[in-house]
Protein backbone atom coordinates (compact mmCIF):
# COMPACT_ATOMS: atom_id res chain seq x y z
CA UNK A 1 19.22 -10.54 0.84
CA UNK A 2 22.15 -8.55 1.19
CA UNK A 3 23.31 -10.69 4.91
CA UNK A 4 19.72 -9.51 6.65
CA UNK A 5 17.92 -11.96 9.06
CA UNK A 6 14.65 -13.87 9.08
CA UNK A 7 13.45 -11.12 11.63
CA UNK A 8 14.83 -8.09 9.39
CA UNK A 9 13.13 -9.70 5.91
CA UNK A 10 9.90 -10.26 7.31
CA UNK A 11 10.18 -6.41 8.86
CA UNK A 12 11.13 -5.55 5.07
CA UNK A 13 7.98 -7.49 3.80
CA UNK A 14 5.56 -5.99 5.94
CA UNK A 15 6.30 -2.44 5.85
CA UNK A 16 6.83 -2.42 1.79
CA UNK A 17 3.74 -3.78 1.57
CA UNK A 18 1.74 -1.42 3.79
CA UNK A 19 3.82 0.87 2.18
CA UNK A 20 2.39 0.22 -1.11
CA UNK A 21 -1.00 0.12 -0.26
CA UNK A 22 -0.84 3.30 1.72
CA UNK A 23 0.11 4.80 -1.45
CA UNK A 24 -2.25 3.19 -3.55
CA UNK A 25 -5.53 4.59 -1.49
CA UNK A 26 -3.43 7.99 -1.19
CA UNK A 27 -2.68 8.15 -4.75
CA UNK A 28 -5.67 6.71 -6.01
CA UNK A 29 -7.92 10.23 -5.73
CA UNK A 30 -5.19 12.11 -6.95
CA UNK A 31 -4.31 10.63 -10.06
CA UNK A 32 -8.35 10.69 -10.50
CA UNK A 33 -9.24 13.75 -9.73
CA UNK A 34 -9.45 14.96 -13.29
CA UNK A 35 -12.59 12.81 -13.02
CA UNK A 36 -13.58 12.66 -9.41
CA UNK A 37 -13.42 16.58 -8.93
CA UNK A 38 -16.21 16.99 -11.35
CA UNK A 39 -18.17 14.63 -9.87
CA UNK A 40 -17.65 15.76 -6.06
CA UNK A 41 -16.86 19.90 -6.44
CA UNK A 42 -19.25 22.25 -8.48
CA UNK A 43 -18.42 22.76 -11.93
CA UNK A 44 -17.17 25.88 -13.11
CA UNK A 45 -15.46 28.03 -15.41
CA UNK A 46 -11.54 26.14 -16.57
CA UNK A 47 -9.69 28.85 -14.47
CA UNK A 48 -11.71 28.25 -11.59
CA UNK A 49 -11.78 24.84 -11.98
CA UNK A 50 -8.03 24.80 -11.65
CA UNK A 51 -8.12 26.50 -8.70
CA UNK A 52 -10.40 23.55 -7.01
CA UNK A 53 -8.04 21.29 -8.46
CA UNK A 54 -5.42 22.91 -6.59
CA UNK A 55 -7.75 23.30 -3.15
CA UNK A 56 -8.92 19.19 -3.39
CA UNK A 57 -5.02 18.56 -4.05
CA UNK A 58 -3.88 20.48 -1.06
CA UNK A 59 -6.41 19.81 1.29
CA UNK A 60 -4.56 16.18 1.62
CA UNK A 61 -0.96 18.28 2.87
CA UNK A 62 -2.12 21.46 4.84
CA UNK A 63 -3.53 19.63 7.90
CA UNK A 64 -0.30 17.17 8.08
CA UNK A 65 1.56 18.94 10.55
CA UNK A 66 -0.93 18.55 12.98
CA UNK A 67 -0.84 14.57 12.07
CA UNK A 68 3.00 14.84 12.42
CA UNK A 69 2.82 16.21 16.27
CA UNK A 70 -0.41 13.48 16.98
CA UNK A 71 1.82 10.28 15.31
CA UNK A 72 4.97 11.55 16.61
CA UNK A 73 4.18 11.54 20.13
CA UNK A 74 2.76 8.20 19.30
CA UNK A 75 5.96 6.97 17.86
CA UNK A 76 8.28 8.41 20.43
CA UNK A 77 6.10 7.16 23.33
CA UNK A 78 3.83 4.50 22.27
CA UNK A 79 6.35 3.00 19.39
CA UNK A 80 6.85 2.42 15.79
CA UNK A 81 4.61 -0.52 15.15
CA UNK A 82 1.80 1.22 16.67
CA UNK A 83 2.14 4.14 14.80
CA UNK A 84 2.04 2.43 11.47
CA UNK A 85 -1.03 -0.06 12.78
CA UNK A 86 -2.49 3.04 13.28
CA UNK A 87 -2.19 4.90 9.94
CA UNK A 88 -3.25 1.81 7.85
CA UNK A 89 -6.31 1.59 9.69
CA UNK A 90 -7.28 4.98 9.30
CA UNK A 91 -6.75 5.01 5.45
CA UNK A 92 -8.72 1.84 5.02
CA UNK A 93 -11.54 3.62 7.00
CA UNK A 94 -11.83 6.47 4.82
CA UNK A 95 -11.45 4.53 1.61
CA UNK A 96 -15.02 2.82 2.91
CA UNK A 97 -16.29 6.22 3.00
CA UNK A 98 -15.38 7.11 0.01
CA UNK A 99 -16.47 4.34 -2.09
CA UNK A 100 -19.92 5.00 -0.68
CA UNK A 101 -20.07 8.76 -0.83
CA UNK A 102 -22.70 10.64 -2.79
CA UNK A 103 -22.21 12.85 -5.92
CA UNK A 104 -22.58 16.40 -5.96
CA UNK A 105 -25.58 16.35 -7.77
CA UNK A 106 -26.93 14.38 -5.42
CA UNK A 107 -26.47 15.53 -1.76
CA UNK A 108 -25.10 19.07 -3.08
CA UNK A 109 -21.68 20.51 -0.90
CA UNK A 110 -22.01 18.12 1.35
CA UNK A 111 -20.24 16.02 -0.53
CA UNK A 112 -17.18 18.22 -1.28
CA UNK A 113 -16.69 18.74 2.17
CA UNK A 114 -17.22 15.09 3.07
CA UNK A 115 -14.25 14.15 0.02
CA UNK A 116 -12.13 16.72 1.61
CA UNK A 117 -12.19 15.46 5.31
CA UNK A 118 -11.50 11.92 3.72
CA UNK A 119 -8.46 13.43 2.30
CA UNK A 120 -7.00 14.92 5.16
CA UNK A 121 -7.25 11.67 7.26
CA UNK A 122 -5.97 9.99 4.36
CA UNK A 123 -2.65 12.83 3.86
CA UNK A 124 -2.15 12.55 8.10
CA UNK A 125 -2.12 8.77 8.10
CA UNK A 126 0.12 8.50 4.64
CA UNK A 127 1.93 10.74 6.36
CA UNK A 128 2.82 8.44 9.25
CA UNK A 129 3.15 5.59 7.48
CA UNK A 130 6.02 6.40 5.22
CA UNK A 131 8.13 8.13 8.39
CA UNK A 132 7.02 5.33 10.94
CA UNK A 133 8.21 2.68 8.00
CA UNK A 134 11.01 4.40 6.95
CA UNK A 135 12.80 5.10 10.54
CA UNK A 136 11.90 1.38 11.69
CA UNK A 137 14.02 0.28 8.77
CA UNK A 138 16.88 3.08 9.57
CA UNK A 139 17.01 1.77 13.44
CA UNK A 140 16.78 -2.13 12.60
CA UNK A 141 19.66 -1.94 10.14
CA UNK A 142 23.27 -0.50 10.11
CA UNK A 143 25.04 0.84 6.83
CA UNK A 144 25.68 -0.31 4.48
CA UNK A 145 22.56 -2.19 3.89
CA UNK A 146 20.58 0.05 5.66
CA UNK A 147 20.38 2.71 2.84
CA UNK A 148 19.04 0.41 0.04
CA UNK A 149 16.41 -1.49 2.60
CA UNK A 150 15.09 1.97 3.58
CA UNK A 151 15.22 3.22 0.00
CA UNK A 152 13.06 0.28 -0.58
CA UNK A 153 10.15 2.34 1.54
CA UNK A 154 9.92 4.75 -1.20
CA UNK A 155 9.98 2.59 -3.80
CA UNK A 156 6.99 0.74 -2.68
CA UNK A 157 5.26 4.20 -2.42
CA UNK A 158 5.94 4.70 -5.98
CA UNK A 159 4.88 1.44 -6.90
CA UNK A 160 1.68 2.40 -4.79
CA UNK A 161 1.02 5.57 -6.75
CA UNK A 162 1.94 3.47 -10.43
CA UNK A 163 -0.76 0.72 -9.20
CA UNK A 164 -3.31 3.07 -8.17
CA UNK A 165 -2.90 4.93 -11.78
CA UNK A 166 -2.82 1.83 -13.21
CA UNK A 167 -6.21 0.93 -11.79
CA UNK A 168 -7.54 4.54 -12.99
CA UNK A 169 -6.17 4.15 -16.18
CA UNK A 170 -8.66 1.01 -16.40
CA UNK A 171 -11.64 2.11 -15.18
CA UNK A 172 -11.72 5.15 -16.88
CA UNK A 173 -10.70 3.74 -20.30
CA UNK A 174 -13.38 0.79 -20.01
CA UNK A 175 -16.09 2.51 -18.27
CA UNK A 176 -15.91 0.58 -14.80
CA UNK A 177 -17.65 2.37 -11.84
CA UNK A 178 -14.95 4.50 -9.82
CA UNK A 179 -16.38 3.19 -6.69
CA UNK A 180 -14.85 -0.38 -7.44
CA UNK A 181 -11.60 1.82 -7.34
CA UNK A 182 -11.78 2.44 -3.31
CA UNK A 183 -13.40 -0.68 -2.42
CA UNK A 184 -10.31 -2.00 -3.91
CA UNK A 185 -8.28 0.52 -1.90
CA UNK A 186 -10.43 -0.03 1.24
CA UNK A 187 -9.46 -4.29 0.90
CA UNK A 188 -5.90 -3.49 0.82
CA UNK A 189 -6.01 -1.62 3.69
CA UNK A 190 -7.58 -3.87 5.98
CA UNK A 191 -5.14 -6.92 4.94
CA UNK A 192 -2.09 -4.14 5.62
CA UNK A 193 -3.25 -3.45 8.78
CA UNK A 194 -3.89 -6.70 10.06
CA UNK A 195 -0.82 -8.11 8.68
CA UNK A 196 1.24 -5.54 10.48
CA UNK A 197 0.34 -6.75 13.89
CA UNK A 198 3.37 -8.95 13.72
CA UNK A 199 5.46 -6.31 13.83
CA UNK A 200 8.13 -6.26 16.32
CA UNK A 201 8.99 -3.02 18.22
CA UNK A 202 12.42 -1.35 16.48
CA UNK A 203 15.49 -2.69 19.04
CA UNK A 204 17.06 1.12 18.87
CA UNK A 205 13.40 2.53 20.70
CA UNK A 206 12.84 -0.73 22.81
CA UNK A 207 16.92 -0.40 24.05
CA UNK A 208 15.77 3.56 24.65
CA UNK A 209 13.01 3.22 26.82
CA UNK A 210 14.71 0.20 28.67
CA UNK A 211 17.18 2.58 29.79
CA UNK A 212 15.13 5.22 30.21
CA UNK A 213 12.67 2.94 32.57
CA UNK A 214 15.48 1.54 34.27
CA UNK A 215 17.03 5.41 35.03
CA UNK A 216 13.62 6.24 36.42
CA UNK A 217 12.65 3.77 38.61
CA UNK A 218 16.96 4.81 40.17
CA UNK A 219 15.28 8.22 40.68
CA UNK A 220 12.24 6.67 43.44
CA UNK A 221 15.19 6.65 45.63
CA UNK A 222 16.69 10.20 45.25
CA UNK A 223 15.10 13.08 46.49
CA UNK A 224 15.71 15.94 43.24
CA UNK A 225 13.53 13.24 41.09
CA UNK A 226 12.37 16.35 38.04
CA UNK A 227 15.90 17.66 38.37
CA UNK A 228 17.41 14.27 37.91
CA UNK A 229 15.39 13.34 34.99
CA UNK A 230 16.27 16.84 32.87
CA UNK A 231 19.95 15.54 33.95
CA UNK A 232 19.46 12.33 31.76
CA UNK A 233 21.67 12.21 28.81
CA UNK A 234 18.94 11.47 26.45
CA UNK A 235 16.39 13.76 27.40
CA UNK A 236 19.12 16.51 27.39
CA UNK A 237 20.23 15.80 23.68
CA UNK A 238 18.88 18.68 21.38
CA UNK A 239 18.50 18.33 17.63
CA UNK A 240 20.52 20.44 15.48
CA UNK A 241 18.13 23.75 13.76
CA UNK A 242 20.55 23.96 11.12
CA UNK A 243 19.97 19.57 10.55
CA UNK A 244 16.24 19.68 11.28
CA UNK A 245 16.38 23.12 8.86
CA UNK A 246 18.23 20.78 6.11
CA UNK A 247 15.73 17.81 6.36
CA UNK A 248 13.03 20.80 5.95
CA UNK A 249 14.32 21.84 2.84
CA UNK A 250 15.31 18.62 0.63
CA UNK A 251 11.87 17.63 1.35
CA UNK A 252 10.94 20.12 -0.30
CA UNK A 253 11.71 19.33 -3.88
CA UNK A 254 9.61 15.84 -4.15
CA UNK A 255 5.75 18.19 -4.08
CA UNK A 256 6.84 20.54 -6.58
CA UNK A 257 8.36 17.76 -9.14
CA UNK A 258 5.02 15.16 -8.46
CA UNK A 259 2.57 18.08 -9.00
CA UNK A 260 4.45 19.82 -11.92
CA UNK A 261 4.74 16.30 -13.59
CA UNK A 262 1.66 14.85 -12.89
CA UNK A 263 -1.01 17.95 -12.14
CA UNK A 264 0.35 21.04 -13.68
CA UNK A 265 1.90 18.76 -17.06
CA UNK A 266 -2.03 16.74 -17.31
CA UNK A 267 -3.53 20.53 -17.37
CA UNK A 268 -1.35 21.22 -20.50
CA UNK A 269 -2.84 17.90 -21.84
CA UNK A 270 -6.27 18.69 -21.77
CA UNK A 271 -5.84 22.52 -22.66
CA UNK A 272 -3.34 22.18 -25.23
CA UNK A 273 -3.68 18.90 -26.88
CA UNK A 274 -7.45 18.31 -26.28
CA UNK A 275 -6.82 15.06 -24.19
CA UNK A 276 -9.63 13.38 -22.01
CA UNK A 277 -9.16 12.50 -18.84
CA UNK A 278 -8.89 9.47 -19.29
CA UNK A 279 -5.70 9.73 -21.42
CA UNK A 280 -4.25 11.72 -19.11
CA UNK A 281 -4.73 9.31 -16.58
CA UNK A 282 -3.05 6.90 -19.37
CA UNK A 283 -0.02 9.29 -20.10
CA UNK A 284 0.84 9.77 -16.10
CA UNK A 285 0.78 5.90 -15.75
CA UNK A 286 3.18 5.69 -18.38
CA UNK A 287 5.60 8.49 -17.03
CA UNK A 288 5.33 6.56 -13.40
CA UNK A 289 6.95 3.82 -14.67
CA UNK A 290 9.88 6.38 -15.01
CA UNK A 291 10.01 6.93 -12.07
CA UNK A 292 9.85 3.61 -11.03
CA UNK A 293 12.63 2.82 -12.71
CA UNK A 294 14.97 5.88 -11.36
CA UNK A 295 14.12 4.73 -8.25
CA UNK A 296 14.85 0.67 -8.52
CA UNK A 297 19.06 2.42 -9.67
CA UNK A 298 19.16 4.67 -6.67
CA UNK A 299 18.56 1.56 -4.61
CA UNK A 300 20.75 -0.81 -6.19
CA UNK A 301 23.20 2.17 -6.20
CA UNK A 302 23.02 2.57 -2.77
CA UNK A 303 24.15 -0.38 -1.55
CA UNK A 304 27.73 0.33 -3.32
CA UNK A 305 27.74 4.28 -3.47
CA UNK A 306 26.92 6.69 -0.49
CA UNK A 307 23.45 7.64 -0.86
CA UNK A 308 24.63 11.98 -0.71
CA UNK A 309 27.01 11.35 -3.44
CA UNK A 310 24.45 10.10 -5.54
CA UNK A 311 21.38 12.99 -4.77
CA UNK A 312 24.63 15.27 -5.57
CA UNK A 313 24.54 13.97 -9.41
CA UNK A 314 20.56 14.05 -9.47
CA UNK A 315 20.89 18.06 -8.33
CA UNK A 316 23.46 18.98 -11.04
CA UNK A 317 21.04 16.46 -13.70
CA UNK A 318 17.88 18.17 -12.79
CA UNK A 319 19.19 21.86 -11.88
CA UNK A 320 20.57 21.93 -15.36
CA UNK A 321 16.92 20.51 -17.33
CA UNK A 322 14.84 22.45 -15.39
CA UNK A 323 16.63 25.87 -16.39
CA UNK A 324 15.89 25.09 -20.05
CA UNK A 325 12.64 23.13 -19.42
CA UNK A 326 10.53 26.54 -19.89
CA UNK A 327 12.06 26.74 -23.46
CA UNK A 328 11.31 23.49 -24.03
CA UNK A 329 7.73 23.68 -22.54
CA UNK A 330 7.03 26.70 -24.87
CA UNK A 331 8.28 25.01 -28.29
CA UNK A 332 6.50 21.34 -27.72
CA UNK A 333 4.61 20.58 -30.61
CA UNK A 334 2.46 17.72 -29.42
CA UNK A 335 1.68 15.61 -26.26
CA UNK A 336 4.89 13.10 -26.39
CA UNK A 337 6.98 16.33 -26.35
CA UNK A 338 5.43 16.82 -23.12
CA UNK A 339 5.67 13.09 -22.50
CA UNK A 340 9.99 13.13 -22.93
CA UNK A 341 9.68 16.43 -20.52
CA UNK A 342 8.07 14.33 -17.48
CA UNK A 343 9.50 11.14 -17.95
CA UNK A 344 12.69 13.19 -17.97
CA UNK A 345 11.75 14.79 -14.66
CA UNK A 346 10.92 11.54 -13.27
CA UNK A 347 13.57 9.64 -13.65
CA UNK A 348 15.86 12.21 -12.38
CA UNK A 349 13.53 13.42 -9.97
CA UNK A 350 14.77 15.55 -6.85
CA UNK A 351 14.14 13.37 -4.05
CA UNK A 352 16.15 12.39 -1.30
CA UNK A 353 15.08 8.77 -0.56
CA UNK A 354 18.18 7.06 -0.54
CA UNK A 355 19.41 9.20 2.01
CA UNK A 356 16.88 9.22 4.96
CA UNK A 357 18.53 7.19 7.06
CA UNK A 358 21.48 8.94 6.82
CA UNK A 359 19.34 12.19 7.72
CA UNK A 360 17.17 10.53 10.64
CA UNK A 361 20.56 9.10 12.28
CA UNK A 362 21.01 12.74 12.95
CA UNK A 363 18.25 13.31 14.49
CA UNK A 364 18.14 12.24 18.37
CA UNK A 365 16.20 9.13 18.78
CA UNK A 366 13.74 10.32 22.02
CA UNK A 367 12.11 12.91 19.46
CA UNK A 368 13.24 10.98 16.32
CA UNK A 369 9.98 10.66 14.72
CA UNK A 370 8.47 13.64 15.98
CA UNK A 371 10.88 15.70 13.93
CA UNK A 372 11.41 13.70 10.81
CA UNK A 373 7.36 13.54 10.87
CA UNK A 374 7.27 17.28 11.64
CA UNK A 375 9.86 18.33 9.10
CA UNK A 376 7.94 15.73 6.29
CA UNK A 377 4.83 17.26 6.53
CA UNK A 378 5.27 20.74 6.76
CA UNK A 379 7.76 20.52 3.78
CA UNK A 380 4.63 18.96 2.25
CA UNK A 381 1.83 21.57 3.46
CA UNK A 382 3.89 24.57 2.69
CA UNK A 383 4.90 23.46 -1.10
CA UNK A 384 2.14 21.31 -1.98
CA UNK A 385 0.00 25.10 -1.50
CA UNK A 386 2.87 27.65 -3.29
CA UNK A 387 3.57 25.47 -6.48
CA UNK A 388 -0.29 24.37 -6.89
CA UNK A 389 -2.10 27.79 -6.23
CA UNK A 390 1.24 29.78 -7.31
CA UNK A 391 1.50 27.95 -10.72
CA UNK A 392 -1.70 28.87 -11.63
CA UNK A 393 -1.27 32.77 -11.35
CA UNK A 394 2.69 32.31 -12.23
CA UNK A 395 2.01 30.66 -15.45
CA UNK A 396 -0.68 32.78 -16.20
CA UNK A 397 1.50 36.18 -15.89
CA UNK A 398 5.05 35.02 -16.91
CA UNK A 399 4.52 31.41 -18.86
CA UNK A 400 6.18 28.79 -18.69
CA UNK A 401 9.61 30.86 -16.95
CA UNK A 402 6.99 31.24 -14.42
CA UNK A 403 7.90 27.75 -12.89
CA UNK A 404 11.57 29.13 -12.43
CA UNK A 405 10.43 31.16 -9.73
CA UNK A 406 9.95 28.36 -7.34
CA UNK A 407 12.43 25.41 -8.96
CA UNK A 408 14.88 27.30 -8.85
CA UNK A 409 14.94 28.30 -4.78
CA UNK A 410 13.87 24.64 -4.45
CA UNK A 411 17.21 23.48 -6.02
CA UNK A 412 19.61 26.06 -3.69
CA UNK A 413 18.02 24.44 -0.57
CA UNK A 414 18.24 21.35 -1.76
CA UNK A 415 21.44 21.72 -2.26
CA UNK A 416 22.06 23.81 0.90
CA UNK A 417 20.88 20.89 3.10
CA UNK A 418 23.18 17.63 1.40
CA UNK A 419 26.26 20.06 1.98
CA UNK A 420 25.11 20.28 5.55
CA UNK A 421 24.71 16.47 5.79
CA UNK A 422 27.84 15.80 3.57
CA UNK A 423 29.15 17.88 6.40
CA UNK A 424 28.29 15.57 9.26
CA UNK A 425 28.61 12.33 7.83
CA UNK A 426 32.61 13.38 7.22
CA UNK A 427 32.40 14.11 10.83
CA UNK A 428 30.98 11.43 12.27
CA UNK A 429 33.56 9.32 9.70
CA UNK A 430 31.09 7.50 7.49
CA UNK A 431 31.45 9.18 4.06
């Protein structure tokens, strides 16, 4: 595979797969909540009900920064492989929970608020897994292979999300009990976790803090020991604001696409077309497979096309659709209208996957996964809350142009930030 060691394909085999189940427990609720949030949230009236929708959804994103500063000083001090130990196990424990948790009807609010604290230790842990999987990949490879193996990361967290709508789509259409669903998820876990103990540290953090040891163990024998350690090289190096700024703002576009496509779009379903949940459930896992797809090219591509130069054609692709898409939304005349919209979206999606390695090799390694965790999930807390509570009221007072109002800012930065790191891979002579 593409000239990689035993070591490096085993690494590669391990983290997809607790990738992908990860993803599949993270996914699972949220691709289910047309049918779980009526069993765990009072019912109400349909606007209302949207904006629980939009509260269960975000209540997975808004407490990930604080998981970004608890797993990054993990990763930066601790390591990698203990970060993503860490995160598996914590998703497989709140799966448990879940598959055992009472209705509303029958233990009252407790139960929303018991759903909800499950979903913020599952959006903290998912949210170390994927950074902690994808920056082991970055620092055990070197380009050119190192863009498609990390790309890989993502695609297993697609393939995550299509599995776990997958398994929605069938209990829902043939009556199974939910709970199966998350015992399912729970399972998974528990083999990912275990099967990442053979993990090795990443070389790139185990080289750092062999240096780092060895420099401080010289300073025992000098007298200015604090000064001397704020004098070592790697403790001095700063990341870039305008770099960590960049990384901020092209994660931004991958929340508003997933919840436009797969929330906002399975709204229109049932309000517009009359569909169950259950084929909405059936109609996302269909579009997923889109975005499967656009995802598998971008990785082949990869391997023979800089990773910027290709997110530079998906911007121009998708900035172009998504200025007519609210003339398009407003003349559909039935659901597979809709259905060409988001597959459309999907496979053109605005993500930057392909390029995170490029981005994290800018960021210095002693706070590496700090910021790249930091950056992730506060890019994911502060859109995942505008476009699902803004949508609501946006739609409501402008229609469908509405969306413009945040698509439209989300495509400048995103376009800001792979000029910025066009900028320094010319610089550092690798595009």
């Amino acid at each position: 595979m593409l000239g990689l060691n035993k070591e490096q394909k085993e690494c590669i085999g391990l983290l997809s797969i607790g990738t992908f189940l990860e993803y599949f427990d993270l996914m699972l609720y949220v691709h289910m909540a047309v049918l779980l949030n009526e069993l765990f949230f009072p019912t109400t009236d349909a606007h209302a009900a949207k904006l629980i929708s939009a509260f269960a959804f975000c209540s997975v994103f808004v407490t990930r920064p604080i998981g970004a500063l608890l797993f990054g000083y993990i990763g930066d001090n601790i390591g990698r492989r203990a970060t993503v130990i860490i995160t598996t196990t914590m998703m497989a424990c709140s799966c448990i929970v879940m598959a055992n948790l009472p209705t509303y009807e029958q233990i009252g609010i407790s139960a929303a608020w018991i759903v909800t604290i499950c979903r913020v230790v599952q959006g903290m842990s998912s949210m170390g897994e994927i950074v902690g999987a994808e920056l082991y990949m970055t620092e055990i490879t070197k380009p050119p292979v190192q863009y498609p193996v990390t790309t890989i990361i993502a695609v297993f967290s697609v393939i995550g999300g299509n599995v776990a709508l997958g398994v929605a789509s069938l209990v829902t259409s043939f009556g199974f009990n939910w709970r199966i669903a998350f015992w399912i998820g729970a399972g998974v876990a528990v083999i990912g976790a275990i099967a990442r103990t053979r993990l090795r540290e990443t070389p790139d953090f185990v080289d750092f803090k062999r240096k780092a040891k060895k420099y401080l163990e010289e300073l025992n024998r000098t007298p200015e020991h604090i000064e001397a350690v704020l004098n070592y090289p790697t403790f001095q190096e700063k990341a870039n604001k305008i770099t960590l700024l960049s990384l901020f703002l092209i994660q931004c576009s991958w929340p508003v696409c997933f919840y436009f496509v797969y929330i906002h779009c399975g709204h229109i379903l049932k309000d517009s077309f009359g569909y169950s949940a259950e084929q909405v459930i059936h109609q996302n896992f269909i579009v997923s497979m889109m975005n499967l797809l656009g995802y598998l090219i971008i990785t082949y591509l990869s391997y023979i096309i800089h990773p910027l130069k290709i997110i530079k054609v998906k911007l121009i692709i998708f900035s172009i659709f998504i200025l007519i898409c609210p003339y398009l939304l407003s003349n559909i005349k039935s659901a597979d209208d809709l259905f060409l919209i988001q597959s459309f979206i999907m496979l053109f999606v605005l993500s930057a996957a392909s390029a995170m390695s490029v981005m994290y090799s800018h960021i210095p390694i002693f706070r590496r996964f700090t910021y790249a965790g930091l950056m992730f999930a506060l890019s994911r807390a502060v859109m995942h809350v505008i476009t699902s509570f803004g949508l609501v009221y946006l739609i409501e007072y402008f229609g469908h142009w509405g969306l413009l109002v945040i698509m439209v800012p989300v495509c400048i930065g995103f376009g800001f930030a792979v000029s910025h790191f066009e900028k320094l891979e010319i610089e550092a002579g690798n595009l």
